[in-house]
N, C-alpha and C. Protein backbone atom coordinates (compact mmCIF):
# COMPACT_ATOMS: atom_id res chain seq x y z
N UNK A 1 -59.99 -9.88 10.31
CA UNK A 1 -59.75 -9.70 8.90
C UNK A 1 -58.70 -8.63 8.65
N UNK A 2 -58.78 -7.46 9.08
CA UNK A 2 -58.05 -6.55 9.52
C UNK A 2 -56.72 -7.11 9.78
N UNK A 3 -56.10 -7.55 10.91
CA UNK A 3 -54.81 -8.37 10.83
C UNK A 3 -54.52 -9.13 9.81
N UNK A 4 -55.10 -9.86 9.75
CA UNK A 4 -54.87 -11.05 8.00
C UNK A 4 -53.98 -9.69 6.70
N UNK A 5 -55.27 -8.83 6.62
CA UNK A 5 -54.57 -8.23 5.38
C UNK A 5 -53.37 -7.95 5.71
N UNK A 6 -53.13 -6.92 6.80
CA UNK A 6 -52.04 -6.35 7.38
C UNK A 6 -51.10 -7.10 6.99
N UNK A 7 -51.09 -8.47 7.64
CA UNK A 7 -49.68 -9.52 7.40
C UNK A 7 -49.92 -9.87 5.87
N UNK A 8 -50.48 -10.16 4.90
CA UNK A 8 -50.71 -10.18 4.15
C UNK A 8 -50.11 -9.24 3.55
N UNK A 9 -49.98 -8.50 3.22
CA UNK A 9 -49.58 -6.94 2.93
C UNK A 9 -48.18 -6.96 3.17
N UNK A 10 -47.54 -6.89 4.57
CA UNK A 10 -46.45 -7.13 4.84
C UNK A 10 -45.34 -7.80 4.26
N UNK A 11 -45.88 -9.60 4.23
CA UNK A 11 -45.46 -10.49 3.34
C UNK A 11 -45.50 -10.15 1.88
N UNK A 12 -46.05 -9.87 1.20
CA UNK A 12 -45.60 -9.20 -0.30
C UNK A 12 -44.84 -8.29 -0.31
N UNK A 13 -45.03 -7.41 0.55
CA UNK A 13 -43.45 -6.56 0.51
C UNK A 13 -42.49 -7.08 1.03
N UNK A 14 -42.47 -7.77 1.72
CA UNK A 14 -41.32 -8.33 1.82
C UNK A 14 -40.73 -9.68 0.70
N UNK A 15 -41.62 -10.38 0.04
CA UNK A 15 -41.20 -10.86 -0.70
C UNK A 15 -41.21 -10.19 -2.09
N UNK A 16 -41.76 -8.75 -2.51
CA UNK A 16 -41.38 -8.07 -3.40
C UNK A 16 -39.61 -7.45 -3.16
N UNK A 17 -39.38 -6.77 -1.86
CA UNK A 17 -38.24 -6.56 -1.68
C UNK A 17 -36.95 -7.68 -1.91
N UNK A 18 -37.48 -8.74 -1.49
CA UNK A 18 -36.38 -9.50 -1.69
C UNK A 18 -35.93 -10.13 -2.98
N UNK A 19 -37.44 -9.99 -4.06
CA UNK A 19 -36.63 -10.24 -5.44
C UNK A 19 -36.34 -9.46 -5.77
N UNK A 20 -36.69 -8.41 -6.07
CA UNK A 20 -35.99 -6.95 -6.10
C UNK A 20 -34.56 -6.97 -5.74
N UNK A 21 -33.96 -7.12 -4.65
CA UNK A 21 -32.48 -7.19 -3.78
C UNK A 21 -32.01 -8.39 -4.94
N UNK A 22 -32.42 -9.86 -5.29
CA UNK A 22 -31.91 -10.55 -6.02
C UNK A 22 -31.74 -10.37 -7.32
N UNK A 23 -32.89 -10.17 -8.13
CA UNK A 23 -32.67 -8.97 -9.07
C UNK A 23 -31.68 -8.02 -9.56
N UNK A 24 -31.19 -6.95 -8.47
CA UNK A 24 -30.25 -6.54 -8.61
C UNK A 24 -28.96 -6.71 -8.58
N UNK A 25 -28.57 -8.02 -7.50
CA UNK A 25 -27.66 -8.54 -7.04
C UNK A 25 -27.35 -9.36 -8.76
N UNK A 26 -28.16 -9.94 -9.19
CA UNK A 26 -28.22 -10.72 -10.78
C UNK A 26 -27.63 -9.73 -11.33
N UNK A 27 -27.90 -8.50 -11.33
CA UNK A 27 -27.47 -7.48 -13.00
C UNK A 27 -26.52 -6.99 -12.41
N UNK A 28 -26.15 -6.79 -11.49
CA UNK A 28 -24.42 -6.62 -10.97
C UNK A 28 -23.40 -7.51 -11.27
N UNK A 29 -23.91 -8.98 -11.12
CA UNK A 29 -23.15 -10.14 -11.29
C UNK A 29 -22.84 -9.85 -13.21
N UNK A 30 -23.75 -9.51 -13.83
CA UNK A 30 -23.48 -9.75 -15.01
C UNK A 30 -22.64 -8.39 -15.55
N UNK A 31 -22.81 -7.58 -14.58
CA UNK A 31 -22.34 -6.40 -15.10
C UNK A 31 -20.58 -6.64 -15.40
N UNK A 32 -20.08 -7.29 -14.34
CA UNK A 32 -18.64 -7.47 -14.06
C UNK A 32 -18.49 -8.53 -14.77
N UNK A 33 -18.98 -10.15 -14.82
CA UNK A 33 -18.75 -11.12 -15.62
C UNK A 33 -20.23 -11.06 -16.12
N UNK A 34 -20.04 -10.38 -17.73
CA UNK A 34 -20.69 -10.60 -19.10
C UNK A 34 -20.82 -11.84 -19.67
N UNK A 35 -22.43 -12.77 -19.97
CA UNK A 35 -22.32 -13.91 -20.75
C UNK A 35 -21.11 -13.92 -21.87
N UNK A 36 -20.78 -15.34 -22.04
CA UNK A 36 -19.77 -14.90 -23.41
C UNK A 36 -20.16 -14.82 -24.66
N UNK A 37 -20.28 -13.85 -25.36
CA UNK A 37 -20.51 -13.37 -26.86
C UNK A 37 -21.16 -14.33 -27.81
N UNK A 38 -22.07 -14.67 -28.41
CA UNK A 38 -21.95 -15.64 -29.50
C UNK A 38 -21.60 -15.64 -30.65
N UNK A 39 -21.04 -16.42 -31.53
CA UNK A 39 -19.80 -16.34 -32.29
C UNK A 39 -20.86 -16.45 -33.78
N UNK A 40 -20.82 -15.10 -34.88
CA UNK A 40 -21.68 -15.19 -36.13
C UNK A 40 -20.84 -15.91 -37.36
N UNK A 41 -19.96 -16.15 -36.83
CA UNK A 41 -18.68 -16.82 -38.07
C UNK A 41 -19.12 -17.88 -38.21
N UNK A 42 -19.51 -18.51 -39.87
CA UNK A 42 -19.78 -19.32 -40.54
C UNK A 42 -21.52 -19.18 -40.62
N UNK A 43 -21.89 -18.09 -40.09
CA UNK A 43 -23.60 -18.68 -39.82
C UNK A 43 -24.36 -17.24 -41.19
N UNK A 44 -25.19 -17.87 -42.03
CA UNK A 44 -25.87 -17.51 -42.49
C UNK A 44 -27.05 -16.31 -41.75
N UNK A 45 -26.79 -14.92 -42.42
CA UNK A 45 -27.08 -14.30 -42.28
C UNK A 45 -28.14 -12.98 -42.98
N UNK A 46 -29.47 -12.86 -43.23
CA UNK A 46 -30.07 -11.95 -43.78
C UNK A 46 -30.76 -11.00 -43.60
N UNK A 47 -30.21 -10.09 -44.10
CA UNK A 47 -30.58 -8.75 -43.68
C UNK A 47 -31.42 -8.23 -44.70
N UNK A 48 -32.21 -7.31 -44.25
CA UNK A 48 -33.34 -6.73 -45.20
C UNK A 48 -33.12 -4.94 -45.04
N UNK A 49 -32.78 -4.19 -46.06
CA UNK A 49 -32.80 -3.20 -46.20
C UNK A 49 -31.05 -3.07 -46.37
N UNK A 50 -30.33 -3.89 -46.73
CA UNK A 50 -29.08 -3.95 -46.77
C UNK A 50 -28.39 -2.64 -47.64
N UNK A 51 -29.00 -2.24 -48.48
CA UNK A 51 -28.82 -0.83 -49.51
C UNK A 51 -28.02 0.62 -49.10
N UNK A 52 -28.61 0.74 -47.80
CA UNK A 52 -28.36 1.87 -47.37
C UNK A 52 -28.73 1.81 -45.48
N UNK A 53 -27.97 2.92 -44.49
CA UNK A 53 -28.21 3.21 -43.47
C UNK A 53 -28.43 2.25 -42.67
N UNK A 54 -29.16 1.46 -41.67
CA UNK A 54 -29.35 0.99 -40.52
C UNK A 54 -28.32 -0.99 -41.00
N UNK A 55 -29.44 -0.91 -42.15
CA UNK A 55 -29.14 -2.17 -43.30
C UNK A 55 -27.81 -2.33 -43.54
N UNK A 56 -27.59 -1.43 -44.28
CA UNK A 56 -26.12 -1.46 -44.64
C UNK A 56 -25.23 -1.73 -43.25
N UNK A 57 -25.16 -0.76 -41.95
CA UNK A 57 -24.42 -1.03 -40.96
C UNK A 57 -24.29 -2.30 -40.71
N UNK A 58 -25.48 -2.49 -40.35
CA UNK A 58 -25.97 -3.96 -39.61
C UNK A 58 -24.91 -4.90 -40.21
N UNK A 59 -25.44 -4.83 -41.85
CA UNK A 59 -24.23 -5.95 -42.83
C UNK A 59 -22.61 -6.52 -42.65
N UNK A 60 -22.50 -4.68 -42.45
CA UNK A 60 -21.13 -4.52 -42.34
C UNK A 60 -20.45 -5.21 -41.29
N UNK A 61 -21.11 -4.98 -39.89
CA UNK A 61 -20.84 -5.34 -38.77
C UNK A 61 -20.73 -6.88 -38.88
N UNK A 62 -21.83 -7.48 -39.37
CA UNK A 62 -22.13 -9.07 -39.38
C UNK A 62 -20.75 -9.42 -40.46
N UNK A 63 -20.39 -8.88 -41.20
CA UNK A 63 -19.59 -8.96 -42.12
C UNK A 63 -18.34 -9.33 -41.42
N UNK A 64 -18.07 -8.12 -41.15
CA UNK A 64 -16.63 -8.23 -39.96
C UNK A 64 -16.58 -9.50 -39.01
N UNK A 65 -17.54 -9.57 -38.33
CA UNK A 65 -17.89 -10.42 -37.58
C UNK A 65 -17.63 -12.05 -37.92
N UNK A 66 -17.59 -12.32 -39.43
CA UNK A 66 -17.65 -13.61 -39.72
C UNK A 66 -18.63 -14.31 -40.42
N UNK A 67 -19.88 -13.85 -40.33
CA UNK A 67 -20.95 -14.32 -41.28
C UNK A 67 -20.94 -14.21 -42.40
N UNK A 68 -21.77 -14.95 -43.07
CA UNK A 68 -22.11 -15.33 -44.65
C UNK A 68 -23.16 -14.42 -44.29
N UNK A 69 -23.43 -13.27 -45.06
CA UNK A 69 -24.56 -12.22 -45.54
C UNK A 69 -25.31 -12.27 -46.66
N UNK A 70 -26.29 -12.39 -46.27
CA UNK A 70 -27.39 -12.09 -47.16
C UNK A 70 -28.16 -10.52 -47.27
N UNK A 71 -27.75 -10.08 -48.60
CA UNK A 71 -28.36 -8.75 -48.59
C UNK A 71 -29.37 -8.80 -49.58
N UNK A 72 -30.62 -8.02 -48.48
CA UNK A 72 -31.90 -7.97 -49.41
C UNK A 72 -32.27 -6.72 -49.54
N UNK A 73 -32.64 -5.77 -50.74
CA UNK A 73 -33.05 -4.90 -51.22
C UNK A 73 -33.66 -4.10 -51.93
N UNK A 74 -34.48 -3.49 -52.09
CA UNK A 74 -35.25 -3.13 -53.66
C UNK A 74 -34.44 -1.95 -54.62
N UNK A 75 -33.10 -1.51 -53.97
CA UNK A 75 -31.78 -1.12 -54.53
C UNK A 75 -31.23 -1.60 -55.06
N UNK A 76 -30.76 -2.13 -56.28
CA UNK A 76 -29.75 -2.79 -56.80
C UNK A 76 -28.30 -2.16 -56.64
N UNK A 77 -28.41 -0.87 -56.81
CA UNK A 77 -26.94 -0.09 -56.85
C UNK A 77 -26.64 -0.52 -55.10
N UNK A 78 -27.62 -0.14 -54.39
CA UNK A 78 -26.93 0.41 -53.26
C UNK A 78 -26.76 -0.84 -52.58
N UNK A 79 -26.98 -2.25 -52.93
CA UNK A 79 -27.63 -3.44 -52.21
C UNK A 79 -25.56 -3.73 -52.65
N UNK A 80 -25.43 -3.69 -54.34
CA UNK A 80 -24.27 -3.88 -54.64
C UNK A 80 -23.38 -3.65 -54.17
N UNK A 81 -23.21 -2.23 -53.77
CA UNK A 81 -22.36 -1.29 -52.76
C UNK A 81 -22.30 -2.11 -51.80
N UNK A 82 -22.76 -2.44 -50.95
CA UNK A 82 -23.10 -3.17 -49.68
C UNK A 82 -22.19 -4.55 -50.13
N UNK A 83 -22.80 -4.90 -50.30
CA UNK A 83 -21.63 -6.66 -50.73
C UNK A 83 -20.26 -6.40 -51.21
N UNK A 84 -19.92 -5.38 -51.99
CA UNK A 84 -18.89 -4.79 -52.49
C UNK A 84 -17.93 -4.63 -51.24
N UNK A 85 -18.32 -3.92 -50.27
CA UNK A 85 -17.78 -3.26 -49.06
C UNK A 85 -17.47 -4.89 -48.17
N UNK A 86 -18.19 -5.12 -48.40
CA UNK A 86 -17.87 -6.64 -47.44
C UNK A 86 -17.20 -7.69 -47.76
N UNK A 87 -17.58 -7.68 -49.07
CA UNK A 87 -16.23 -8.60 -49.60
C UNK A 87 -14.44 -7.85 -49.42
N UNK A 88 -14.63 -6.44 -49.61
CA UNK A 88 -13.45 -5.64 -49.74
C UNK A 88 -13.35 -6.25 -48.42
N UNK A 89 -13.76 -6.51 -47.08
CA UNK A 89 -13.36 -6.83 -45.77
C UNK A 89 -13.01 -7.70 -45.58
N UNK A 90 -13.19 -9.11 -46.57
CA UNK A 90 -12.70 -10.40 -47.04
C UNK A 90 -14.06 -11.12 -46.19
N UNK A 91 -15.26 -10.89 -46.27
CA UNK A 91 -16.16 -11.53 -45.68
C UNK A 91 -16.87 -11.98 -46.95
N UNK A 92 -17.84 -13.08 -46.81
CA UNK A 92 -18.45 -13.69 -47.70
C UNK A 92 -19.83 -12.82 -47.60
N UNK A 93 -20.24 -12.15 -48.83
CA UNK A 93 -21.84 -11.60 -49.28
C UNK A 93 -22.53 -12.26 -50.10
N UNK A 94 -23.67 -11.83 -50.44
CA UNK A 94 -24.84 -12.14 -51.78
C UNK A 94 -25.76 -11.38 -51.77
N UNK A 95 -26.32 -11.07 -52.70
CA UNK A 95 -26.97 -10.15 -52.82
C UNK A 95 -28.73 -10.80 -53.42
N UNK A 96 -29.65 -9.49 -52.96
CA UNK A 96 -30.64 -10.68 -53.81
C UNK A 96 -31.72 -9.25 -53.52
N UNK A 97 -32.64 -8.53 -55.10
CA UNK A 97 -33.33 -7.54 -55.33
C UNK A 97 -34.61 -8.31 -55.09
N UNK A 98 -35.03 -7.32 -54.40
CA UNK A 98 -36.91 -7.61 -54.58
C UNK A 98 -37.14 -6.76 -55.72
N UNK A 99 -37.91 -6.93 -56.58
CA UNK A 99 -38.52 -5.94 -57.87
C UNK A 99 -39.64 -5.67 -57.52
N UNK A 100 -40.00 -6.15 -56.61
CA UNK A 100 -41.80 -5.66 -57.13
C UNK A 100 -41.65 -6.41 -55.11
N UNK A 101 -42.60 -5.30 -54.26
CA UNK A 101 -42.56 -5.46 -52.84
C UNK A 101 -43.83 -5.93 -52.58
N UNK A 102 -44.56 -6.08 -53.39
CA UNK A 102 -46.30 -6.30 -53.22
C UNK A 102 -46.46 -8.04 -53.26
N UNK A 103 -45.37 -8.41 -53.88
CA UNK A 103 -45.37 -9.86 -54.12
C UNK A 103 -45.34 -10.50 -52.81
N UNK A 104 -46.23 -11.61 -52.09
CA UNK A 104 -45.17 -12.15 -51.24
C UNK A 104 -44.61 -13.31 -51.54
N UNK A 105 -43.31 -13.44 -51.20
CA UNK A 105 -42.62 -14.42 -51.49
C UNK A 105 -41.86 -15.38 -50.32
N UNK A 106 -41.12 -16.12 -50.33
CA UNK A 106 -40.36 -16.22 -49.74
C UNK A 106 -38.95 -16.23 -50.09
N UNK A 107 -38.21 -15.28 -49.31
CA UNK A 107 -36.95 -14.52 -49.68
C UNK A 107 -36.15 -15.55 -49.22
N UNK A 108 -35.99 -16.19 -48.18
CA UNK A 108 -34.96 -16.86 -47.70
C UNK A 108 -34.93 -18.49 -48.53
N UNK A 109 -35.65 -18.65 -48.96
CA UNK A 109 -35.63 -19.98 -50.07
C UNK A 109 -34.52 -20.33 -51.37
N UNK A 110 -34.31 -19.04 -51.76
CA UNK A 110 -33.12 -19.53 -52.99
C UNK A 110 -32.24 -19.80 -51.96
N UNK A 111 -31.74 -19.52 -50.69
CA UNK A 111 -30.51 -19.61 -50.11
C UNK A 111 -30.63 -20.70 -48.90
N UNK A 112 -31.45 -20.73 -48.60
CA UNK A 112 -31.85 -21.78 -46.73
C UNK A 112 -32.75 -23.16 -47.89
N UNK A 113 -33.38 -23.04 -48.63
CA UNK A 113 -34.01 -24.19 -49.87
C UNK A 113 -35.42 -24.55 -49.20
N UNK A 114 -35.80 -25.76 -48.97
CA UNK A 114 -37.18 -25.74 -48.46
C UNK A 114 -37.21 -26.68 -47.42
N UNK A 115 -36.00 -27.51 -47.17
CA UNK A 115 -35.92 -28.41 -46.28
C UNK A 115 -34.67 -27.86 -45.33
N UNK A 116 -34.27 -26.94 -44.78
CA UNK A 116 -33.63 -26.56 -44.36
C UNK A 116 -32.73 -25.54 -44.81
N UNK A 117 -31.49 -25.05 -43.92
CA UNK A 117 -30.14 -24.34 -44.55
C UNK A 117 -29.35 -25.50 -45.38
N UNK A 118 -29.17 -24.46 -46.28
CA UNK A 118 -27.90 -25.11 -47.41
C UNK A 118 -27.02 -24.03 -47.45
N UNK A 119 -26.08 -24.20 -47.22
CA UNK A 119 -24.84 -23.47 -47.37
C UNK A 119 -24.66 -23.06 -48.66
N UNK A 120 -24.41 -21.66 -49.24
CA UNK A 120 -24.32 -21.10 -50.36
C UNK A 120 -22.35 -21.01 -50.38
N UNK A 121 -22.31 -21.88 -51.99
CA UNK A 121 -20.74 -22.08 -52.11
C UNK A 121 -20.18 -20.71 -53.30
């Protein structure tokens, strides 16, 4: 019994080591050739907290990037600001206030509808 484990034992480290070695050999490969990027241009996009800080970035970035943005906020000024800035970038925004956060709703429905995405013209 004694021998059994032993090799037993052995064999998992050695087949721990060797995915390990492949493993790494994988995140090297990707390190030098990176998957290629996926492309946010034309694709409907919504963000929540769009008003200010993390939100707002996020927007901006997606903005640049090519997407149709959706900004959601319980800010009106700052949600505005936000679409303002992105259109100034020549990217397509919209804007859309929650009033009341206790409600649940579904947010993505005036814009995606109930049977799928619909493209907002």
């Amino acid at each position: 019994m004694k021998v059994y484990n032993g090799i037993s034992l052995a064999l998992e480290i050695l087949v721990l080591y060797v995915k390990m070695t492949l493993t790494w050999f994988h995140c090297l490969y990707q390190f030098f050739v990176p998957p290629e990027p996926k492309s946010v241009k034309g694709e409907i996009i919504l963000i929540t907290g769009a008003g200010h800080g993390m939100g707002r970035e996020t927007a901006l970035r997606f903005g640049k990037l090519g997407g149709i943005i959706v900004c959601v906020d319980i800010n009106p000024t700052g949600n505005q600001e936000t679409v303002d800035m992105i259109k100034e970038q020549k990217g397509k925004a919209y804007r859309y206030e929650l009033t009341n956060t206790n409600i649940q709703i579904s947010v993505g429905e005036p814009f995606f509808g109930t049977n799928g995405p619909a493209r907002p013209e």
